[in-house]
Protein backbone atom coordinates (compact mmCIF):
# COMPACT_ATOMS: atom_id res chain seq x y z
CA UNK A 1 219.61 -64.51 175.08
CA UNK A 2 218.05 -64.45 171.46
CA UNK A 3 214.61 -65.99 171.05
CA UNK A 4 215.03 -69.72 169.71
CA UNK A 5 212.58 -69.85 165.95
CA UNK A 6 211.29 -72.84 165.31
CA UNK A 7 210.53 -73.76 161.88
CA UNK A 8 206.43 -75.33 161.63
CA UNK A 9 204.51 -76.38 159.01
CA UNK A 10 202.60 -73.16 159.09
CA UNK A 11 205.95 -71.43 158.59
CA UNK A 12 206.65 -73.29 155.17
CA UNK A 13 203.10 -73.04 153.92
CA UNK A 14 202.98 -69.25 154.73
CA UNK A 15 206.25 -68.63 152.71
CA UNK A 16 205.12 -70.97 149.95
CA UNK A 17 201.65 -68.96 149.68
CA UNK A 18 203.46 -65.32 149.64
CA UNK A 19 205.62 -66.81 146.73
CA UNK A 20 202.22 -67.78 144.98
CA UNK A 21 200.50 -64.49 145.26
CA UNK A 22 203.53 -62.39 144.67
CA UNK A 23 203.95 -64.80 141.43
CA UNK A 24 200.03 -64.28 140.32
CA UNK A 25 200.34 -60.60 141.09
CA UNK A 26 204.36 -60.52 139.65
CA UNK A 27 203.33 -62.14 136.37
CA UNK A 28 200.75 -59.95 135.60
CA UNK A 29 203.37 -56.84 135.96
CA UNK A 30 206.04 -58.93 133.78
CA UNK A 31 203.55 -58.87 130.93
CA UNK A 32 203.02 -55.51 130.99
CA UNK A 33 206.87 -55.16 130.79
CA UNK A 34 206.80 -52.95 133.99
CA UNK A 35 209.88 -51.92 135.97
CA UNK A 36 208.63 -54.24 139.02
CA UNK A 37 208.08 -57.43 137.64
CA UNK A 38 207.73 -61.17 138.74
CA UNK A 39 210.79 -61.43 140.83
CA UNK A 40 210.34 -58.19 142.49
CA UNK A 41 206.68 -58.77 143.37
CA UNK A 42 207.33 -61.82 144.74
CA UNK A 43 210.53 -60.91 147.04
CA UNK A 44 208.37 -58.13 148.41
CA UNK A 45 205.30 -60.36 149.59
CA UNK A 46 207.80 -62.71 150.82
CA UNK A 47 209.63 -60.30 153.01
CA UNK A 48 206.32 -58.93 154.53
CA UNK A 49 205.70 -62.47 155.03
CA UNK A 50 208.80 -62.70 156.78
CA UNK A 51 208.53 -59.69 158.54
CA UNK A 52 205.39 -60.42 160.01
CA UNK A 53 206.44 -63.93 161.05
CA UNK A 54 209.53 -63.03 162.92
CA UNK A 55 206.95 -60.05 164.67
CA UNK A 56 204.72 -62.62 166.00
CA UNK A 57 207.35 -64.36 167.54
CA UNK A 58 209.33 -62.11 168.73
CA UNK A 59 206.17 -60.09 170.07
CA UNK A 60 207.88 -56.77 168.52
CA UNK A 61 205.91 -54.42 166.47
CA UNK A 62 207.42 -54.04 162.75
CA UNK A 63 204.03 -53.74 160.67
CA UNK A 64 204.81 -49.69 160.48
CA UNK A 65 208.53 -50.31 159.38
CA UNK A 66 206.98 -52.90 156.53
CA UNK A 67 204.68 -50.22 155.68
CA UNK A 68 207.58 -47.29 155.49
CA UNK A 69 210.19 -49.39 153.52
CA UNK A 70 207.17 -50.15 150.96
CA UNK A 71 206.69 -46.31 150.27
CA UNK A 72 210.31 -46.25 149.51
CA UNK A 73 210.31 -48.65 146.76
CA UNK A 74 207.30 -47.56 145.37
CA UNK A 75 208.33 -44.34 145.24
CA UNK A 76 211.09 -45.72 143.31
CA UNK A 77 209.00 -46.99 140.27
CA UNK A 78 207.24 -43.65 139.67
CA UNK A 79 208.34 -41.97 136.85
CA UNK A 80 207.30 -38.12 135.75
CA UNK A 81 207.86 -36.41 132.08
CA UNK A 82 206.49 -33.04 130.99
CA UNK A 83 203.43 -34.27 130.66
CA UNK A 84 202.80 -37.63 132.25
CA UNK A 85 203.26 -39.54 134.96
CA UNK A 86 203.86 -43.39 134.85
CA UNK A 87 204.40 -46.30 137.22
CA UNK A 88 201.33 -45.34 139.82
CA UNK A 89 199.57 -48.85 139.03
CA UNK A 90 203.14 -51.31 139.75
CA UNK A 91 203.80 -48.69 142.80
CA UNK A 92 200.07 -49.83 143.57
CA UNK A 93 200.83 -53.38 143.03
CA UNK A 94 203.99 -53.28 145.21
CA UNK A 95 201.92 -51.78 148.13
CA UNK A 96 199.18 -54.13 148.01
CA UNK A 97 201.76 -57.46 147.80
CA UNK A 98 203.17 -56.11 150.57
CA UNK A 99 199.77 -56.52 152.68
CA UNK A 100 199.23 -59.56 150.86
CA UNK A 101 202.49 -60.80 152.38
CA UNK A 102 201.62 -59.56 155.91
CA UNK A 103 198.21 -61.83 155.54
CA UNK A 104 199.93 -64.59 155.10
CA UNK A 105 202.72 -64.26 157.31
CA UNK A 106 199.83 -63.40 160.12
CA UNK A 107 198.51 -66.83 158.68
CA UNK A 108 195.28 -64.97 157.28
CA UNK A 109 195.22 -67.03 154.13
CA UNK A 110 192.31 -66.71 152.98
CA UNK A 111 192.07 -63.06 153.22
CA UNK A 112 195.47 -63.18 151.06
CA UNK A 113 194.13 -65.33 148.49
CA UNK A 114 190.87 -63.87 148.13
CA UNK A 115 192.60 -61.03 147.68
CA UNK A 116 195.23 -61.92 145.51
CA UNK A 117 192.50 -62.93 142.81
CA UNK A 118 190.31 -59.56 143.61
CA UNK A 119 193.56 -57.52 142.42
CA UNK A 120 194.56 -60.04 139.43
CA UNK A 121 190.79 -59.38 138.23
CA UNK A 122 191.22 -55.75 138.48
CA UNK A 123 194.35 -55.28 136.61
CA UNK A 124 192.97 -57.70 133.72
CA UNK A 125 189.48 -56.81 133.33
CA UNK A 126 189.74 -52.93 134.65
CA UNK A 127 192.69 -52.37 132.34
CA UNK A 128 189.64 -53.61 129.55
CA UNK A 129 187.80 -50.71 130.27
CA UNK A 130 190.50 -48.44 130.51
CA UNK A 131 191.40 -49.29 127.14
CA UNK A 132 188.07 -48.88 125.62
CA UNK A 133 188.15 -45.64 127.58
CA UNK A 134 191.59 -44.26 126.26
CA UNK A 135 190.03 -45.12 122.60
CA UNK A 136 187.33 -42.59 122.78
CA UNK A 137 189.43 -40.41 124.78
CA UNK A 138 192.61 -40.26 124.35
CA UNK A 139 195.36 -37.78 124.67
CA UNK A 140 198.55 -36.69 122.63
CA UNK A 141 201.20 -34.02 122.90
CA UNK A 142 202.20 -32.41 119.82
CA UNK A 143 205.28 -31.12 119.14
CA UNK A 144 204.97 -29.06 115.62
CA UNK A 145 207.57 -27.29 113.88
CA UNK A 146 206.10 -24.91 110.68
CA UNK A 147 208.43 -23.59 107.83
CA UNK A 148 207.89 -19.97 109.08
CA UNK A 149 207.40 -17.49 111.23
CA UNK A 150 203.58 -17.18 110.35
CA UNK A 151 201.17 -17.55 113.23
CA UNK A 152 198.27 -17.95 110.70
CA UNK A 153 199.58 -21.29 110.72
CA UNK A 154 199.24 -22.29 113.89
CA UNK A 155 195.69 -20.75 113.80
CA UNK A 156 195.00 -22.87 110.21
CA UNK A 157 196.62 -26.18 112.59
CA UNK A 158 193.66 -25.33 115.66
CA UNK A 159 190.93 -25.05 112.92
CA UNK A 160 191.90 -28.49 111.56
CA UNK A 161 192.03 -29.70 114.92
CA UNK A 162 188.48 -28.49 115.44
CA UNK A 163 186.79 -29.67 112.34
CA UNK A 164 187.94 -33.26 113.19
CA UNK A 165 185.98 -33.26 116.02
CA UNK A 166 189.01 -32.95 118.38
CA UNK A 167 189.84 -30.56 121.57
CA UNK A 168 193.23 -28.87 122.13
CA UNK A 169 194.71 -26.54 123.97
CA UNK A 170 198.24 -24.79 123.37
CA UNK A 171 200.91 -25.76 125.95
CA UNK A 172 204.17 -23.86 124.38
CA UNK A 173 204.72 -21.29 121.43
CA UNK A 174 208.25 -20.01 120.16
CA UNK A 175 209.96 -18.83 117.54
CA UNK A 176 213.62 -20.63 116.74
CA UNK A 177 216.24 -20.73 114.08
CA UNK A 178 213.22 -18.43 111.70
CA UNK A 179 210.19 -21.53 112.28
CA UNK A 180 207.40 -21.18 114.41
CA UNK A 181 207.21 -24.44 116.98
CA UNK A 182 204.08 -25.36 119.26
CA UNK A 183 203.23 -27.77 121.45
CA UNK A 184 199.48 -28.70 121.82
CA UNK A 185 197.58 -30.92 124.04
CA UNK A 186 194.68 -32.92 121.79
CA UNK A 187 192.34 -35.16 122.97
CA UNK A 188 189.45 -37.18 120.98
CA UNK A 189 188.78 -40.58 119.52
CA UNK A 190 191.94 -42.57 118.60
CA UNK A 191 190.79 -42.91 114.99
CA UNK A 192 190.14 -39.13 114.72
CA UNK A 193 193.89 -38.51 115.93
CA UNK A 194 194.99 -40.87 113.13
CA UNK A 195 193.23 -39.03 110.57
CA UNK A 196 194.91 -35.79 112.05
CA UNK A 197 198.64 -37.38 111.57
CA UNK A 198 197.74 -38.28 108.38
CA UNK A 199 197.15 -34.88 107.02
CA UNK A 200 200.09 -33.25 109.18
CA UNK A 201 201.92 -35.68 106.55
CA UNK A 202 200.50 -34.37 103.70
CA UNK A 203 200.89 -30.30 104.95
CA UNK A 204 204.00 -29.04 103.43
CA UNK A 205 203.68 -25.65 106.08
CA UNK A 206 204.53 -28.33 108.95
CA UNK A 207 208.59 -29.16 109.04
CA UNK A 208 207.86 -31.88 111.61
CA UNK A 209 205.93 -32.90 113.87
């Protein structure tokens, strides 16, 4: 026969504190506009909750299966360009609710909200510094596209780089439909990159860029 579940006052508080800390965590993701968002955060910390619940009582061992289906979805979230690769910080965030939830539903709840706060303070005040960081070093991909064929200006483009105190390095060079089109890689100071797009504006050897 089928194990009989009761339904304690443990049971209801541990569900009601994975919907918190999925919500805190879930929020923080909705603000950011990310692909797993309030909703999603907090069905996955509820269903390790629930997961972990129904393996305590039935004494069967689903902690690894939790663990596997987790990988799945955050695998799911991960998006890669040419260049860049997006989504590692809500795949993060969906991996840590998860363990969140399976605090809680082992009734651990202070570990869960202890934790819940340590993450919330790292994605605020971390993402602070990574700002500040991405200022004085940030990265764009150019795409150019000169009015000719003339590799002097793509050499006359590096220079400029240079002077304004940025670093590059050339990804792609071709020649198509009689222009000469490059991509480059150039990192510096935010308001140095500005100053660079400002005078690509104002060079009438670049078609676009």
């Amino acid at each position: 026969m089928p194990p009989e579940f009761h339904i304690s006052n443990q049971d209801l508080i541990k569900v009601g504190l994975a919907i918190v800390c999925g919500a805190i965590l879930g929020l923080e993701r909705q603000y950011k506009n990310k692909t797993a968002g309030f909703r999603t955060i907090i069905l996955i910390c509820l269903g390790s909750t629930l997961f972990t619940m129904v393996a305590q009582q039935t004494g069967q061992l689903v902690n690894i299966n939790i663990v596997t289906g987790i990988g799945f979805i955050g695998a799911g979230v991960i998006f890669k360009d040419n260049y860049y690769v997006n989504g590692l910080t809500t795949a993060a965030v969906i991996w840590i609710s998860a363990a969140i939830g399976m605090a809680v539903g082992s009734g651990n709840y202070t570990l869960a909200l202890i934790t819940t706060v340590i993450i919330l303070l790292i994605l605020v005040l971390f993402r602070l510094l990574e700002d500040y960081i991405d200022k004085v070093h940030h990265e764009k991909i150019l795409f150019l596209v000169f009015d000719s064929t003339d590799h002097d200006n793509l050499v006359m483009m590096e220079d400029l780089i240079g002077k304004l105190g940025l670093k590059y390095s050339r990804r792609f060079v071709s020649k198509r439909d009689g222009c000469l089109q490059a991509t480059i890689a150039v990192t510096g100071h935010k308001k140095q990159l500005s100053k660079l797009d400002e005078k690509l504006l104002k060079m009438p050897q670049v078609k676009a860029f």
